[in-house]
Protein backbone atom coordinates (compact mmCIF):
# COMPACT_ATOMS: atom_id res chain seq x y z
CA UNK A 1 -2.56 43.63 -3.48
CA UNK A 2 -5.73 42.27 -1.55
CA UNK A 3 -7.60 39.26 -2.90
CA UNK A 4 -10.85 38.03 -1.50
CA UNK A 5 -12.12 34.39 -2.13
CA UNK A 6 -15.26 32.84 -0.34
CA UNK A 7 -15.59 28.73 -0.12
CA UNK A 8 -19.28 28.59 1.36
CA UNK A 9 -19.13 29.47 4.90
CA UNK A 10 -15.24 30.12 4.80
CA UNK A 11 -13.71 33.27 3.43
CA UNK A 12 -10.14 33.70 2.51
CA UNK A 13 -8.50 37.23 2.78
CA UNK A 14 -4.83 37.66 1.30
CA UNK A 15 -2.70 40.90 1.60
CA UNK A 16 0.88 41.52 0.09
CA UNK A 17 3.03 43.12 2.04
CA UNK A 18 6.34 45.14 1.84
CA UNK A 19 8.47 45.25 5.08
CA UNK A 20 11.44 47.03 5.31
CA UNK A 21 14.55 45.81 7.15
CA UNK A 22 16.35 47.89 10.09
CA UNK A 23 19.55 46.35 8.54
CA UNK A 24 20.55 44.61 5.46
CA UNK A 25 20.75 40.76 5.76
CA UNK A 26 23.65 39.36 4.58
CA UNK A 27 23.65 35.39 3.57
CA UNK A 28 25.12 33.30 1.53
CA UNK A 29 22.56 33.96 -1.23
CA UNK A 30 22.59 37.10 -1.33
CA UNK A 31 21.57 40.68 0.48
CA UNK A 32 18.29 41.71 1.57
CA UNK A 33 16.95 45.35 2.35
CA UNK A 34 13.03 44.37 2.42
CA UNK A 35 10.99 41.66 2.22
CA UNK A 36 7.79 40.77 0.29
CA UNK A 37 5.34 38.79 2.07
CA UNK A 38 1.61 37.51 1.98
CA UNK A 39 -0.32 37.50 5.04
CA UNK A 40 -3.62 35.06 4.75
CA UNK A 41 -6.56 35.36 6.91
CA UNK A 42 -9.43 32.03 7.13
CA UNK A 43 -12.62 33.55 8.73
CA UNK A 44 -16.36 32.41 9.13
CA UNK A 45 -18.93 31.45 11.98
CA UNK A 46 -17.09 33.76 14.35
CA UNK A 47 -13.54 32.58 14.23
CA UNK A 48 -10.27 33.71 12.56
CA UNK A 49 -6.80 32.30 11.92
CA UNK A 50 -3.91 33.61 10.39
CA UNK A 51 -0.98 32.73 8.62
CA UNK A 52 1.73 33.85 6.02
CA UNK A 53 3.51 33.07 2.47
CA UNK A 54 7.14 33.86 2.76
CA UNK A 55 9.52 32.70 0.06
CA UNK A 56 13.05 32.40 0.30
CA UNK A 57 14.68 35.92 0.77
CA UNK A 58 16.45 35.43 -2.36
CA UNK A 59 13.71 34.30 -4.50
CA UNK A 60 10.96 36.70 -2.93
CA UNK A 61 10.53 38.02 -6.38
CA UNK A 62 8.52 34.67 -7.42
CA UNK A 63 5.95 35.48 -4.80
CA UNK A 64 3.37 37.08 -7.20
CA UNK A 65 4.00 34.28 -9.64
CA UNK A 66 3.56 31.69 -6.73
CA UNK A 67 0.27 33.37 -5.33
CA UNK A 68 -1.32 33.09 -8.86
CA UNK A 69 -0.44 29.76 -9.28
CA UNK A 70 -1.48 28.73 -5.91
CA UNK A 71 -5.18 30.37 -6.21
CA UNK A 72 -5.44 29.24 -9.77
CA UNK A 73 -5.95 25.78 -8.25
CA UNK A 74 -7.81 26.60 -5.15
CA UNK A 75 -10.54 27.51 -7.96
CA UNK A 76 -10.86 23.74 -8.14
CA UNK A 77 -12.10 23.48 -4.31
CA UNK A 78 -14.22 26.66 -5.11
CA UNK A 79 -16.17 24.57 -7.75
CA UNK A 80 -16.87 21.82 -5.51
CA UNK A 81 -20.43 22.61 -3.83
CA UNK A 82 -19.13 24.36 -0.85
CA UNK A 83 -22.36 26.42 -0.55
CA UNK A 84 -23.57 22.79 0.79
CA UNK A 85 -20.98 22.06 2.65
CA UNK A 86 -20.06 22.54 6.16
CA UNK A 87 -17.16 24.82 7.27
CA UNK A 88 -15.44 22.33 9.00
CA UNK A 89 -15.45 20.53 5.71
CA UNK A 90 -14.23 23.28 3.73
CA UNK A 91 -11.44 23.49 5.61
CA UNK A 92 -10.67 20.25 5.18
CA UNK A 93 -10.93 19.94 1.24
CA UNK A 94 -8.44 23.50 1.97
CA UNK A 95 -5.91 21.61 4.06
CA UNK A 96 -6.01 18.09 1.92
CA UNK A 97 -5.74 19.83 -1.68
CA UNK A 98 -2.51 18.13 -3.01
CA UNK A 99 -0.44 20.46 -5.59
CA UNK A 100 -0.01 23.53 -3.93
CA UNK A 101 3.44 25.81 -3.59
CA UNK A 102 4.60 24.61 -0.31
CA UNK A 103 5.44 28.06 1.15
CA UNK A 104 1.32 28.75 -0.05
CA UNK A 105 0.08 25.90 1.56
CA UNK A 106 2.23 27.01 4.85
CA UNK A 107 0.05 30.31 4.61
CA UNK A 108 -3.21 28.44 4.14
CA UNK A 109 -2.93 25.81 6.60
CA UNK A 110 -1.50 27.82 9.29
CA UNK A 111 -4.56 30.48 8.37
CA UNK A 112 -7.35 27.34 8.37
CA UNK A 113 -6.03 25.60 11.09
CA UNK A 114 -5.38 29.13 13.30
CA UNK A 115 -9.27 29.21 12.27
CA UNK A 116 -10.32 25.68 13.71
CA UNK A 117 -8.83 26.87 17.10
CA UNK A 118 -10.34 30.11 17.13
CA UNK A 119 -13.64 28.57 17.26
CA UNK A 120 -12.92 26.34 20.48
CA UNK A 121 -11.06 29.14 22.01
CA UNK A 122 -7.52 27.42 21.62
CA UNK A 123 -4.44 28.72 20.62
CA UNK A 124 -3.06 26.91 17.32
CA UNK A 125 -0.40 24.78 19.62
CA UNK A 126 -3.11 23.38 21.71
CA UNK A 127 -4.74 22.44 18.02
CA UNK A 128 -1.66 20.95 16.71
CA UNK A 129 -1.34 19.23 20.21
CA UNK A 130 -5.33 17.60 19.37
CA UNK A 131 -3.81 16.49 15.98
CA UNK A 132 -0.51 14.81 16.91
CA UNK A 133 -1.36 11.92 19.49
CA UNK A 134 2.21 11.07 19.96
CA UNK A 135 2.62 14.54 21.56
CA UNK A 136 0.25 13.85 24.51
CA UNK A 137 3.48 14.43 27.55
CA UNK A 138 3.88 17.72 25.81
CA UNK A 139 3.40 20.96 28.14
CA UNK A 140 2.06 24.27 26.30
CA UNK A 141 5.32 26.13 28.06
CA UNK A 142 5.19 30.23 28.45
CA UNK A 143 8.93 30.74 27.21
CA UNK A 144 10.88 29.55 24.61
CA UNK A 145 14.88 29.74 24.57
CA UNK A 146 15.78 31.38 20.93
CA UNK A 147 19.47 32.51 19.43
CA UNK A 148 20.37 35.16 17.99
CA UNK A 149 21.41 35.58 14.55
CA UNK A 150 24.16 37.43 13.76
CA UNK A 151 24.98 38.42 9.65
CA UNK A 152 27.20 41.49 9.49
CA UNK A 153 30.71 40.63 7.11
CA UNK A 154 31.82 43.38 8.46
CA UNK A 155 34.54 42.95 11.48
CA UNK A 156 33.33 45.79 13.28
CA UNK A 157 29.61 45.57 12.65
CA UNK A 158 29.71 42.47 13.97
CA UNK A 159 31.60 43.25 16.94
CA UNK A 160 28.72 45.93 17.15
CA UNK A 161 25.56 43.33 16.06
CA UNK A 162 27.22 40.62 19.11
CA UNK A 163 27.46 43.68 22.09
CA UNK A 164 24.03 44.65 21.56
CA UNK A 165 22.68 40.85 21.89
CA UNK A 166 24.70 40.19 24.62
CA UNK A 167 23.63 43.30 26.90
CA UNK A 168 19.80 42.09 26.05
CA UNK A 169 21.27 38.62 27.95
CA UNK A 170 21.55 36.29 24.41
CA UNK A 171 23.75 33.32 25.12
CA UNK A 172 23.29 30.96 22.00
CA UNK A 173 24.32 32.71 18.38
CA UNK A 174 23.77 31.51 14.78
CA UNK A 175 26.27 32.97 12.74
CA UNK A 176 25.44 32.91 8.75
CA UNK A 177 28.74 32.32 7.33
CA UNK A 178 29.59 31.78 3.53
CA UNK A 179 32.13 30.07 0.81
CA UNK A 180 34.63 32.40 2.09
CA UNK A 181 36.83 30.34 4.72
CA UNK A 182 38.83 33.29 5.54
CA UNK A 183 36.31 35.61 6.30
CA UNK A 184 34.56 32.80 8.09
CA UNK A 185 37.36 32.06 10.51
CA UNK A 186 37.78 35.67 11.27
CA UNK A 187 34.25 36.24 12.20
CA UNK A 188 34.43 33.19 14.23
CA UNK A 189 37.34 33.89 16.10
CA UNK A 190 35.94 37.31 17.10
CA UNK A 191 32.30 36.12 18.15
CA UNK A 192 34.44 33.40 20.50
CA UNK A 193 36.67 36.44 21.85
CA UNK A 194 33.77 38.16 22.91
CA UNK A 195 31.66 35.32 23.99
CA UNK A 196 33.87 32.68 25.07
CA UNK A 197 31.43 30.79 27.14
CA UNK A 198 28.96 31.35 25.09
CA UNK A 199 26.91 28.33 22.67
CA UNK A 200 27.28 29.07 18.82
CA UNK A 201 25.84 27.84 15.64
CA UNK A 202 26.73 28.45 12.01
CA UNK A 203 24.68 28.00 8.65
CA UNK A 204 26.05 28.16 5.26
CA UNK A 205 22.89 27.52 3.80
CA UNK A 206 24.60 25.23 1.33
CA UNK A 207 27.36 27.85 0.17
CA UNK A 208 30.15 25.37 0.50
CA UNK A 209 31.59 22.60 -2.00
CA UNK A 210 31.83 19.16 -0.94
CA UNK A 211 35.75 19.56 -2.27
CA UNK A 212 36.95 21.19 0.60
CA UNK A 213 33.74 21.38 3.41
CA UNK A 214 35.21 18.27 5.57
CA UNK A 215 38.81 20.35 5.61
CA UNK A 216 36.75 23.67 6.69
CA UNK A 217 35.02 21.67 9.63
CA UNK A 218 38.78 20.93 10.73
CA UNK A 219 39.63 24.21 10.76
CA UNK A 220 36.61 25.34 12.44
CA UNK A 221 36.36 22.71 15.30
CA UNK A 222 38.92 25.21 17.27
CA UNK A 223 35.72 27.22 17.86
CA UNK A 224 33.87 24.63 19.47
CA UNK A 225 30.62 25.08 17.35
CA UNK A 226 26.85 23.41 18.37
CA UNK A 227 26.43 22.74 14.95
CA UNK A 228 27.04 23.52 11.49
CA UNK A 229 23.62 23.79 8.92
CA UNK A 230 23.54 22.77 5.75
CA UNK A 231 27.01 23.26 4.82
CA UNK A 232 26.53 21.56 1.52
CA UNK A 233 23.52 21.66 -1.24
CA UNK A 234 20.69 19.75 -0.99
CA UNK A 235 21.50 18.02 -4.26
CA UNK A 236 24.54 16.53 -2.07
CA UNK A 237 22.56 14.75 0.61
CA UNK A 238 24.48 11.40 0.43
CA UNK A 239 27.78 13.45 0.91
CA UNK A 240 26.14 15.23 3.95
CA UNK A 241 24.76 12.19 5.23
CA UNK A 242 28.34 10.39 5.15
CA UNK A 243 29.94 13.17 6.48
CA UNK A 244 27.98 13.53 9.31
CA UNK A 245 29.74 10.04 10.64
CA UNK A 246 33.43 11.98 10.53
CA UNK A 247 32.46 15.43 11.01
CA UNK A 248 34.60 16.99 14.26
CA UNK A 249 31.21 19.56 14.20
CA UNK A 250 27.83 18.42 14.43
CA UNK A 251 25.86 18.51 10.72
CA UNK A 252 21.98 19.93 11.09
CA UNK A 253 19.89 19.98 7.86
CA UNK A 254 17.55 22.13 6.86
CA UNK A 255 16.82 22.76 3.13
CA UNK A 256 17.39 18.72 3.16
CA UNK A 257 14.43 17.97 5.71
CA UNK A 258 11.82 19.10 2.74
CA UNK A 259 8.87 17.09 4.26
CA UNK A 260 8.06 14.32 6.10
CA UNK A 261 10.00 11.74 3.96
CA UNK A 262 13.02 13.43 3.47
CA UNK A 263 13.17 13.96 7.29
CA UNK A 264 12.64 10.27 8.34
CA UNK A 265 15.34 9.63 5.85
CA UNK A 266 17.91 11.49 8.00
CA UNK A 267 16.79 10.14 11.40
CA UNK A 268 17.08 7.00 9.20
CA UNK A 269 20.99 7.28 7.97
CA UNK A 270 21.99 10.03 9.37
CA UNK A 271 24.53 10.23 12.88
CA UNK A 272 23.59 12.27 15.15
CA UNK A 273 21.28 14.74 12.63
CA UNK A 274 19.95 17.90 13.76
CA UNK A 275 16.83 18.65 11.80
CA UNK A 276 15.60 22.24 11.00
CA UNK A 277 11.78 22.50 10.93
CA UNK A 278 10.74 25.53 9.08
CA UNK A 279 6.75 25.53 8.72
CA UNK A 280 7.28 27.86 4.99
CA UNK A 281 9.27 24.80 3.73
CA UNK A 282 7.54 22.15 4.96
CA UNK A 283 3.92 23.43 4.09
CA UNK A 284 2.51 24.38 7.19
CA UNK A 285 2.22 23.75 10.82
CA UNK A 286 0.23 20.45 10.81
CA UNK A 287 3.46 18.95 8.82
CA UNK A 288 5.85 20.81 11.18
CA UNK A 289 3.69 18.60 14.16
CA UNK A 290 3.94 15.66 12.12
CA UNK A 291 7.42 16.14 11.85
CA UNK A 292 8.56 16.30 15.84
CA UNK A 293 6.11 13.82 16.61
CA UNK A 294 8.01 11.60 14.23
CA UNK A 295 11.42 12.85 15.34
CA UNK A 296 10.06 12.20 19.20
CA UNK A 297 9.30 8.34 18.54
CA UNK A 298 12.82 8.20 17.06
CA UNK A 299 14.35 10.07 20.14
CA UNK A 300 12.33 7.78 22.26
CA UNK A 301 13.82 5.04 20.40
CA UNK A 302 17.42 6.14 21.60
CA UNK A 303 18.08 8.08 18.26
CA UNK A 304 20.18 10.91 19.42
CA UNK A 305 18.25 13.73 17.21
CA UNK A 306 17.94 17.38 17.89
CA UNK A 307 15.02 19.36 16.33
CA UNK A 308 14.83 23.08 15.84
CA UNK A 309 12.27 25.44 14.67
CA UNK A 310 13.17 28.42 12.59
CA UNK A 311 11.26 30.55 10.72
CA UNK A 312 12.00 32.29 7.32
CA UNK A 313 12.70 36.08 8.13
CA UNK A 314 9.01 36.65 8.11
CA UNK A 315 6.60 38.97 9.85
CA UNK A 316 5.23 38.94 13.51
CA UNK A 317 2.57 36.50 11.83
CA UNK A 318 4.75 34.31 10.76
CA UNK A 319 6.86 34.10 13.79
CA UNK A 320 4.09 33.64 16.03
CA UNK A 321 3.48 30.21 13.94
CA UNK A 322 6.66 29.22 13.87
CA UNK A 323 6.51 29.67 18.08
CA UNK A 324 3.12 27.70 18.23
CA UNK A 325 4.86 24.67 16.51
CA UNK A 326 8.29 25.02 18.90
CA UNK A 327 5.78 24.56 21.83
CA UNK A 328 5.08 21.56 20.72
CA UNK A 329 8.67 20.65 21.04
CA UNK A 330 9.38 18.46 24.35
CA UNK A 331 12.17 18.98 27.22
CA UNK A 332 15.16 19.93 26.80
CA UNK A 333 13.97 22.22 24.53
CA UNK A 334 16.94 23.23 22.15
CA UNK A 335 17.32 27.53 21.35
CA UNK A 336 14.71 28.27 18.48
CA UNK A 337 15.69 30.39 15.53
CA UNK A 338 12.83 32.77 15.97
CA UNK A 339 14.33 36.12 16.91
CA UNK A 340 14.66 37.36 13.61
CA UNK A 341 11.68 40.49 14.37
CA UNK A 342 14.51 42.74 15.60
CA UNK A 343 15.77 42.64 11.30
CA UNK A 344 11.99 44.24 10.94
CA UNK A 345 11.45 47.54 10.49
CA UNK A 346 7.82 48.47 11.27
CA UNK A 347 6.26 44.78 11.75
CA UNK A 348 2.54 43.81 11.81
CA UNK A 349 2.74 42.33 15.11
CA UNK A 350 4.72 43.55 17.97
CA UNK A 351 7.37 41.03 18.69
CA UNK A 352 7.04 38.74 21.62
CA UNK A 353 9.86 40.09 24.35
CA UNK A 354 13.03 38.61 24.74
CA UNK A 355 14.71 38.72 27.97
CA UNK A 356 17.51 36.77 28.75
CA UNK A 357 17.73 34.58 25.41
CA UNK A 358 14.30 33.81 26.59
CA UNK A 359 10.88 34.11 23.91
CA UNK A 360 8.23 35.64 26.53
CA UNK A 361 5.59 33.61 24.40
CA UNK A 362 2.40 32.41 25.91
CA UNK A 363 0.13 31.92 23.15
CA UNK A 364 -3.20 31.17 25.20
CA UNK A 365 -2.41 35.46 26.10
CA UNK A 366 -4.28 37.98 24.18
CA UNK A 367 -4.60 35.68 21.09
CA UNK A 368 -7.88 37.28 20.15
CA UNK A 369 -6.46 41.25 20.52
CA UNK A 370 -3.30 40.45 18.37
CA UNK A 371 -6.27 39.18 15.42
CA UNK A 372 -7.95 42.37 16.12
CA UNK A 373 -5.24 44.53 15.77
CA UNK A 374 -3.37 42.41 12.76
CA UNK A 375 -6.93 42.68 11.00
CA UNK A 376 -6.92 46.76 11.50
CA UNK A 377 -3.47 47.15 10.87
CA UNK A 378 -3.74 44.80 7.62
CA UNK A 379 -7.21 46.88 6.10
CA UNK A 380 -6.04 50.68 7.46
CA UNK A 381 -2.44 50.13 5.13
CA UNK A 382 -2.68 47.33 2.91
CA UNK A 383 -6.37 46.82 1.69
């Protein structure tokens, strides 16, 4: 599918794509062999920016249904008298339109925005950096510490997924674990065999009932985890929040910290939150930049907060975002959940190196040849 819609001087390009996986990934919602993204290009007067739709793996089927819906009501902004109007001003009726899919909007804004930069010659960070004034310490940096993510059930893929991201010198792991405590404390107890000294993380991406999740942290604690995400539904805030007072294992949220609101909520009641900033969920990387500024003033403020970036198991486009907004993230800067390209089997961008559990990211480098070669890659394959 390509789509083509012009706003006056501004001209949106959309492409669904079909990636396939090296390896299934296994969560607690399912199994995933591919994935369906939309990749969204914001051109005119000589600039570009780029950006992506990814829905939840498990729910990737909607994306058709959510793309209709979403340009359905960007007709609205098309019947305003952009012909009149400015670009700049486009883009601004594009990124203020209330009532778009958030995952859309996270395509849109980081394409318009990505745009806006282009034009002055700056990477999106440095934009984002122009937009957030309580950011102003922050230093663009040229690496950024990520985990790894490991997902095989399987006892001796697993053994096999952890040796190959320890010999490329990993040293923090997310490990997705599930509603089945056995099976979890197996996993566990080999990933701390093999990496005893190593820092781990696990996400249950709400999989576990708030009946027995406080005795599971008990039995888990032996393992000496970072932090545990999202062990219980998002419907169960109040029970995550409370727990997070008693918890021997530090409780993170991420489908919890929705958008802005939700998020100041946690720094608000929460002890010692971690907060997951994903730009898909939040709608794009101007929230994500609202987000740590807010999160900053609280930390500031003697909050003891951690913020992460992940992204969604998306394409090179979408992980390049997702790094933009973790540079605006200030010292000590936590390990990002952005290695998920090696899950990619032929991606649209080639991933940024990782060398030593270290993102080799400088996005002021060659920001201009990766838009050149995304553009040919996306109209040779998918157009």
């Amino acid at each position: 599918m390509y789509i083509k819609k012009v706003f006056g001087p501004l001209v949106l390009e959309l492409w669904r794509v079909s990636l396939r996986l090296k390896r299934p990934y296994r969560w607690a919602k399912g199994v995933q062999a591919e994935r369906e993204l939309l990749i969204v290009s914001c051109s005119g007067e000589g600039g570009r920016g780029w950006g992506e739709v990814a829905l939840p793996p498990h729910l990737q089927e909607g994306l058709d249904v959510t793309v209709r819906e979403s340009l359905a009501l960007l007709n609205e902004v098309a019947a305003l008298d952009t012909q009149s109007s400015g670009a700049q001003q486009v883009a601004q009726d594009l990124l203020d339109f209330s009532g778009l899919h958030p995952r859309f909007r996270a395509g849109l804004a980081a394409a318009v925005l990505g745009w806006q930069a282009s034009l002055s010659g700056l990477p999106l960070a440095e934009k984002l950096l122009e937009l957030s004034g309580g950011l102003s310490d922050v230093h663009i940096p040229g690496q950024l510490p990520v985990n790894a993510l490991l997902v095989s059930d399987s006892l001796d893929d697993l053994k096999s997924e952890l040796a190959d991201y320890l010999s490329s010198g990993f040293s923090v792991f997310k490990v997705k674990v599930s509603a089945d405590r056995m099976l979890n404390m197996k996993r566990l107890a080999l990933v701390r065999t093999l990496a005893p000294d190593s820092v781990v993380r696990i996400d249950a991406n709400e999989s576990w009932s708030s009946e027995w999740w406080m005795q599971h942290l008990s039995e888990l604690s032996e393992f000496n985890l970072d932090y545990v995400e999202q062990p219980l539904p998002r419907a169960d805030y109040g029970e995550l929040v409370k727990g997070s007072f008693f918890s021997p294992i530090r409780i993170a949220f991420d489908e919890s910290a929705s958008d802005i609101d939700s998020i100041r909520q946690i720094l608000s009641e929460a002890h010692r939150p971690v907060v997951i900033l994903k730009p898909a969920r939040l709608g794009g990387p101007d929230r994500v930049a609202e987000s740590i500024e807010a999160i900053a003033l609280e930390q500031m403020a003697g909050k003891d907060a951690l913020v992460v970036v992940t992204n969604s198991l998306e394409s090179g486009v979408g992980v390049r975002v997702a790094a933009e907004c973790a540079c605006l993230v200030g010292e000590p800067r936590p390990a990002f959940g952005l290695a998920t390209s090696a899950f990619i089997e032929d991606d649209l961008l080639p991933a940024p190196p990782i060398k030593g559990g270290e993102m080799q990211f400088d996005c002021r480098v060659n920001t201009e040849y990766f838009s050149r070669e995304l553009l040919k890659v996306l109209r040779d394959k998918w157009t």
